[in-house]
C-alpha atoms as a PDB file:
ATOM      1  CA  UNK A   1     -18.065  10.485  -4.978  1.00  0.00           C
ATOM      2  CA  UNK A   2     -16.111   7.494  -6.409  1.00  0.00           C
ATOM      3  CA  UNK A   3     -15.008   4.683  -2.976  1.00  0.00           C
ATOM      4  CA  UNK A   4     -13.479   2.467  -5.329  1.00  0.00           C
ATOM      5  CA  UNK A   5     -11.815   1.027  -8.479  1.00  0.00           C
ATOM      6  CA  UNK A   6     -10.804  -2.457  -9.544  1.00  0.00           C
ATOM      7  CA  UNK A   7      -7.962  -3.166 -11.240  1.00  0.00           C
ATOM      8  CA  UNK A   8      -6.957  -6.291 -13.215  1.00  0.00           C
ATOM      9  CA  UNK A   9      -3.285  -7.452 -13.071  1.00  0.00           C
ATOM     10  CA  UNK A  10      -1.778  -9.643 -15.547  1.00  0.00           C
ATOM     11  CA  UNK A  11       1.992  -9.452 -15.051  1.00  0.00           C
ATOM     12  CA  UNK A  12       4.813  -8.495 -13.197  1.00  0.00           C
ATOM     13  CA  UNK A  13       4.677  -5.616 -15.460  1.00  0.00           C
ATOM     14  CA  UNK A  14       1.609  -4.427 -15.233  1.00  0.00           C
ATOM     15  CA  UNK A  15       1.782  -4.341 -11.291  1.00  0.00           C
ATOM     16  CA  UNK A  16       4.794  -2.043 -11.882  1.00  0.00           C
ATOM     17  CA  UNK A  17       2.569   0.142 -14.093  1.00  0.00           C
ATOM     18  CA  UNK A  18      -0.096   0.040 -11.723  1.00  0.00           C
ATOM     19  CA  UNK A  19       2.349   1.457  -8.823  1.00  0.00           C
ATOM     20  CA  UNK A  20       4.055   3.826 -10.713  1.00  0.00           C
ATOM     21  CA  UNK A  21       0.799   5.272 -11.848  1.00  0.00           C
ATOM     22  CA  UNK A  22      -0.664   5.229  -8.315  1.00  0.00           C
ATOM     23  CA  UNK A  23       2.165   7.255  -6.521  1.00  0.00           C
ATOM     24  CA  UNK A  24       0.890   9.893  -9.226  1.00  0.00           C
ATOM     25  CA  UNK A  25      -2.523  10.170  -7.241  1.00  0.00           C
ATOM     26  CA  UNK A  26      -0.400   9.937  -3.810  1.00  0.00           C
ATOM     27  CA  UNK A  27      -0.307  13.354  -1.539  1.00  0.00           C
ATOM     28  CA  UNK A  28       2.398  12.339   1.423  1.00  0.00           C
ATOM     29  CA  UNK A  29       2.135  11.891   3.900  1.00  0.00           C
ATOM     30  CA  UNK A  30       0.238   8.439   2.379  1.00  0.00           C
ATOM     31  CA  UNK A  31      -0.640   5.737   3.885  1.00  0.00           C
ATOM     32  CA  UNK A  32      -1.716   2.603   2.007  1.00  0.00           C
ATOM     33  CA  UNK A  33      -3.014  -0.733   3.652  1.00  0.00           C
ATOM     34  CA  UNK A  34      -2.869  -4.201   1.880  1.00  0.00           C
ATOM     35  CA  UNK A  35      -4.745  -6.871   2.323  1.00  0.00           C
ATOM     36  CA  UNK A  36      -5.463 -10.457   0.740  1.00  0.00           C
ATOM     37  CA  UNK A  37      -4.295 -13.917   1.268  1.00  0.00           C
ATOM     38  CA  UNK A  38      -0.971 -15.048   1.237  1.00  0.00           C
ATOM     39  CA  UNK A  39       0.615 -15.097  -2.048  1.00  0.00           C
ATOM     40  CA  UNK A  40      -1.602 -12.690  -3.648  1.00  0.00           C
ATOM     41  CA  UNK A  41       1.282  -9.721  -3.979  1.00  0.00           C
ATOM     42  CA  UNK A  42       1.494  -7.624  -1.177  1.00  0.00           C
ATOM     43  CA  UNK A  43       5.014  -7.809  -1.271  1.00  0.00           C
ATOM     44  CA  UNK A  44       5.629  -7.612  -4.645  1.00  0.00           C
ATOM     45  CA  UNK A  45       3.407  -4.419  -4.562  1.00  0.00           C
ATOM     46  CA  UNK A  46       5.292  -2.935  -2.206  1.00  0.00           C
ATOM     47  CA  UNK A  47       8.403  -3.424  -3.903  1.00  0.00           C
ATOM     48  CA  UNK A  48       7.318  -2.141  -6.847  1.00  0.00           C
ATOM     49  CA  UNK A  49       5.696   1.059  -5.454  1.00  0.00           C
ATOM     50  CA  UNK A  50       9.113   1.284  -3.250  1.00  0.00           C
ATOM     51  CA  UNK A  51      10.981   1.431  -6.955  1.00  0.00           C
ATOM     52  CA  UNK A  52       8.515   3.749  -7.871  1.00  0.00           C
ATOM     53  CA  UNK A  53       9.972   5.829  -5.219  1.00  0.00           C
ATOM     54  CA  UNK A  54      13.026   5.855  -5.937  1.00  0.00           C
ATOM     55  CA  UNK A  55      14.410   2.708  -3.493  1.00  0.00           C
ATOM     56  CA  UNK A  56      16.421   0.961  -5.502  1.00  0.00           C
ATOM     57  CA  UNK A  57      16.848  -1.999  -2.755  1.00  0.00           C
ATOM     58  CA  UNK A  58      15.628  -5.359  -2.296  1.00  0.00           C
ATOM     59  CA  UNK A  59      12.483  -4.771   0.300  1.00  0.00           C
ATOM     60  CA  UNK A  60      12.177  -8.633   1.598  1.00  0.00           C
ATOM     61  CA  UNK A  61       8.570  -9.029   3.561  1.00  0.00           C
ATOM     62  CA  UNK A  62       8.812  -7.868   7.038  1.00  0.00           C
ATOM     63  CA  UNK A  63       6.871 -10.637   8.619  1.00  0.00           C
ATOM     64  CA  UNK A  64       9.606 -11.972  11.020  1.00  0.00           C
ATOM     65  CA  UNK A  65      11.535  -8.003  11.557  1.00  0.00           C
ATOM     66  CA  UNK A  66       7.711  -6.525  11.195  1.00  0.00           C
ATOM     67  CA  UNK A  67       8.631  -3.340   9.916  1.00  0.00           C
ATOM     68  CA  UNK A  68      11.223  -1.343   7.986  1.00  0.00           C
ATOM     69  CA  UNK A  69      12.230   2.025   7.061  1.00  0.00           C
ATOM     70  CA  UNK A  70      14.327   3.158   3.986  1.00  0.00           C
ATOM     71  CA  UNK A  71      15.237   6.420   3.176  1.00  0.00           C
ATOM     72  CA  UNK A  72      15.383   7.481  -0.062  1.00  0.00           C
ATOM     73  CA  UNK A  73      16.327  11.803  -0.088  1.00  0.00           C
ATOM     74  CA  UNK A  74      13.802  13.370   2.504  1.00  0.00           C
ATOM     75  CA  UNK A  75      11.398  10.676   1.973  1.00  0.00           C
ATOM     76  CA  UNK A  76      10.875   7.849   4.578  1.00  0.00           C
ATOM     77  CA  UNK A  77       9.057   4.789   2.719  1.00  0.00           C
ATOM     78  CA  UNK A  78       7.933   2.608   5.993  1.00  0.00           C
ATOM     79  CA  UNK A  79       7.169  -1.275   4.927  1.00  0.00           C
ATOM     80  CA  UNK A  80       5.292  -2.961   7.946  1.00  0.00           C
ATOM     81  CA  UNK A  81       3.542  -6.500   7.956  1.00  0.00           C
ATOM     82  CA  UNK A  82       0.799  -7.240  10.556  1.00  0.00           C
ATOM     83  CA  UNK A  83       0.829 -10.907   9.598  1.00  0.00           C
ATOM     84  CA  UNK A  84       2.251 -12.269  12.854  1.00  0.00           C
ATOM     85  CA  UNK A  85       0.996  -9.473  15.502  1.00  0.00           C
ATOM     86  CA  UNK A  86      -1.955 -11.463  17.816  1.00  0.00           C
ATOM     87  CA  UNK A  87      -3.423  -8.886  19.821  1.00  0.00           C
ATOM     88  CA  UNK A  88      -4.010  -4.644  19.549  1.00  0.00           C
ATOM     89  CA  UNK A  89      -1.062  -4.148  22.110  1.00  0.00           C
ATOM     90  CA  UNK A  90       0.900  -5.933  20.048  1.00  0.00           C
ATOM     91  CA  UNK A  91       0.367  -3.950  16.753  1.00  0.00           C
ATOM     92  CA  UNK A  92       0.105  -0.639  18.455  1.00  0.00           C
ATOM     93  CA  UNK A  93       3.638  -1.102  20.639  1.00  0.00           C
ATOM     94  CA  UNK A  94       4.571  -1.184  16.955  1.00  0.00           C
ATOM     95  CA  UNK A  95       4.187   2.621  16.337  1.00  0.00           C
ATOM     96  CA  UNK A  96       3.412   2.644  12.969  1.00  0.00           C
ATOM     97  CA  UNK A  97       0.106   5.406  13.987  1.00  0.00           C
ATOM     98  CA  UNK A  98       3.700   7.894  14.751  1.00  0.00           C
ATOM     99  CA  UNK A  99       4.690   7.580  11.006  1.00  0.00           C
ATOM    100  CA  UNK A 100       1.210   8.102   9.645  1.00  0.00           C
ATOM    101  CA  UNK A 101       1.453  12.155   9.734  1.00  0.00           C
ATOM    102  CA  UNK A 102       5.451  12.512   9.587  1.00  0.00           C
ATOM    103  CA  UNK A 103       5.767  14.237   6.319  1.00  0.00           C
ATOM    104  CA  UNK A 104       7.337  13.052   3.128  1.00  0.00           C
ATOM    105  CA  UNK A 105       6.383   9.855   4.837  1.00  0.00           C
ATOM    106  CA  UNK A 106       4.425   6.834   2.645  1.00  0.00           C
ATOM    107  CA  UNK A 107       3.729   4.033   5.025  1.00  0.00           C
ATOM    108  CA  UNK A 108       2.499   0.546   3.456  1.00  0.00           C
ATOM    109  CA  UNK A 109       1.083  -1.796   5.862  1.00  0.00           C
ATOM    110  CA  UNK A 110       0.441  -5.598   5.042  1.00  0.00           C
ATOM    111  CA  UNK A 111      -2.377  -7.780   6.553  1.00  0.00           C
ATOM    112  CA  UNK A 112      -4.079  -4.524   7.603  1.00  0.00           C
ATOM    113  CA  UNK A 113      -7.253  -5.803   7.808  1.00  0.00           C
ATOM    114  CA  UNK A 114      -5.604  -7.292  11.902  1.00  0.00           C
ATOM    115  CA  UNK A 115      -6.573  -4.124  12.919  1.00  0.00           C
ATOM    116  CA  UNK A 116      -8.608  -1.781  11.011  1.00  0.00           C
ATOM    117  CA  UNK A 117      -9.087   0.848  13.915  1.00  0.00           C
ATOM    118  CA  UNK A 118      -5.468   1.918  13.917  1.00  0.00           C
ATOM    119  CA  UNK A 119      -6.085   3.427  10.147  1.00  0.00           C
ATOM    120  CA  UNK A 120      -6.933   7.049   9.759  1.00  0.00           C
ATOM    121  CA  UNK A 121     -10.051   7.752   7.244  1.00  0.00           C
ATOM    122  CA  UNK A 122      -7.492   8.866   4.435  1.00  0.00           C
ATOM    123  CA  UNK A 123      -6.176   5.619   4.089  1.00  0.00           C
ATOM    124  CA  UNK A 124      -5.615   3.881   0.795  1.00  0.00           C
ATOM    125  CA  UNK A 125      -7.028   0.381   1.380  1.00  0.00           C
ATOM    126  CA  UNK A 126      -5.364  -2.284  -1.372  1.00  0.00           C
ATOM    127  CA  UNK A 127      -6.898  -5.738  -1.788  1.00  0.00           C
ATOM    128  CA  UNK A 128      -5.174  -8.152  -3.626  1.00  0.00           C
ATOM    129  CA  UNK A 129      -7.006 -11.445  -4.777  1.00  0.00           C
ATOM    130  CA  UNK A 130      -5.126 -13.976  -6.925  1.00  0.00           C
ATOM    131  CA  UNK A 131      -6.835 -15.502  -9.961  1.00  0.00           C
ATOM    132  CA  UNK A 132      -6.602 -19.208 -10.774  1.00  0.00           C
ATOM    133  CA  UNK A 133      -4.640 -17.867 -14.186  1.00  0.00           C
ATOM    134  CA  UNK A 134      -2.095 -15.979 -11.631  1.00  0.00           C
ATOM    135  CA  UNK A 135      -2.988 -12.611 -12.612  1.00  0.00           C
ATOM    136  CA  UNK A 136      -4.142 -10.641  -9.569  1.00  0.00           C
ATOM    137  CA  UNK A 137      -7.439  -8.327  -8.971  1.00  0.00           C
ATOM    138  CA  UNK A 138      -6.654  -5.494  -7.047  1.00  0.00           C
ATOM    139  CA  UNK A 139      -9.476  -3.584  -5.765  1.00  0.00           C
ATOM    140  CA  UNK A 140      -8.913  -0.012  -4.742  1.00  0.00           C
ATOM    141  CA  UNK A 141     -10.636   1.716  -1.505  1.00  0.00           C
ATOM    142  CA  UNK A 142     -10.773   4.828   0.441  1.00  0.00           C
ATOM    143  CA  UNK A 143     -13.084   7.974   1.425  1.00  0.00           C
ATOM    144  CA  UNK A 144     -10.355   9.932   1.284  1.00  0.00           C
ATOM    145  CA  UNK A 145     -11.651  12.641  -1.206  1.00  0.00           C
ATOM    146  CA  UNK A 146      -8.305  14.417  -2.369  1.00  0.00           C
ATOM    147  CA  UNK A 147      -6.883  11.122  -3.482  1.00  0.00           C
ATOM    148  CA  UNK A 148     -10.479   9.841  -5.764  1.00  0.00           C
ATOM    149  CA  UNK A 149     -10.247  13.834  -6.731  1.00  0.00           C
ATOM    150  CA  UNK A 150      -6.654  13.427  -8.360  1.00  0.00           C
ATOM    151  CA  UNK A 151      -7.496   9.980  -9.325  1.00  0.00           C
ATOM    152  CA  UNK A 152     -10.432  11.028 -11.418  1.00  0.00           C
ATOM    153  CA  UNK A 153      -9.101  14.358 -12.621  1.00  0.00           C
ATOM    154  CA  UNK A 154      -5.816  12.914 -13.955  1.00  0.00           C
ATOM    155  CA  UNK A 155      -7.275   9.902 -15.853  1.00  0.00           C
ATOM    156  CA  UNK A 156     -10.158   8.328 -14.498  1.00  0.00           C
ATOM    157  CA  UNK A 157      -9.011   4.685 -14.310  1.00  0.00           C
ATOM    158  CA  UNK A 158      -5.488   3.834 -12.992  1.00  0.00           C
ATOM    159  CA  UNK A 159      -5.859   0.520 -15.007  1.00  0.00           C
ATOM    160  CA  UNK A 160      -4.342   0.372 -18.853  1.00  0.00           C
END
């Protein structure tokens, strides 16, 4: 069974393309975690999965409110950012483990990687390392079998 997928990220545009594509191989409720250093495009994948959704609004990086909900129909699209949580009782006083099997729900978690335990096994782990040329690779985890299932079944590759 396929555990990953790496996926190289050129543009603005193509990161769009790449989260458009990916809620295609998304059952809710999902839950996606993002990690990678700062500037590497958590944020801007978010937003762009968010539009992929539907959410027309600006999503701004939740570091300093650390998370937010927006409601798009009967879906919930829950943006969370670990960056300035310390300690476990810090992160789990959050409650973002109450959204993670609320249907119609996608949850998208930044800095993840502060606390791994709190993530169920079908999690969709992102990491995103920027390139000296400023494109981005993103490398694709999870052992969540229904999501590499519609992943390979639909196309195989999520890259163009």
């Amino acid at each position: 069974m396929k555990t990953h997928s790496i996926i190289t990220i050129k543009t603005l545009e193509d990161l769009h393309a790449f989260a458009a594509r990916l809620k295609q191989y998304l059952a809710l409720p999902a839950i996606l975690a993002l990690t990678g250093d700062l500037g590497s495009g958590k944020t801007a994948f978010t937003q762009q999965l968010a539009e992929a959704y539907g959410i027309n609004e600006l999503l701004p990086s939740p570091t300093f409110t650390l998370s937010n909900v927006y409601k798009q129909h009967d879906l919930l699209f829950v943006h969370a950012d670990l960056y300035r949580l310390m300690d476990t009782d810090e992160i789990t006083l959050l409650g973002l483990s109450d959204y993670f099997a609320e249907p119609n729900t996608v949850t998208v978690v930044e800095w993840a990687d502060r606390l791994t335990a709190l993530f169920p096994p079908q999690t969709i782990w992102l990491h995103l390392t920027l390139l000296e040329d400023n494109s981005r690779l993103l490398t694709v985890k999870s052992a969540n079998k229904e999501f590499w299932w519609r992943f390979e079944s639909k196309s195989g590759e999520l890259s163009r």
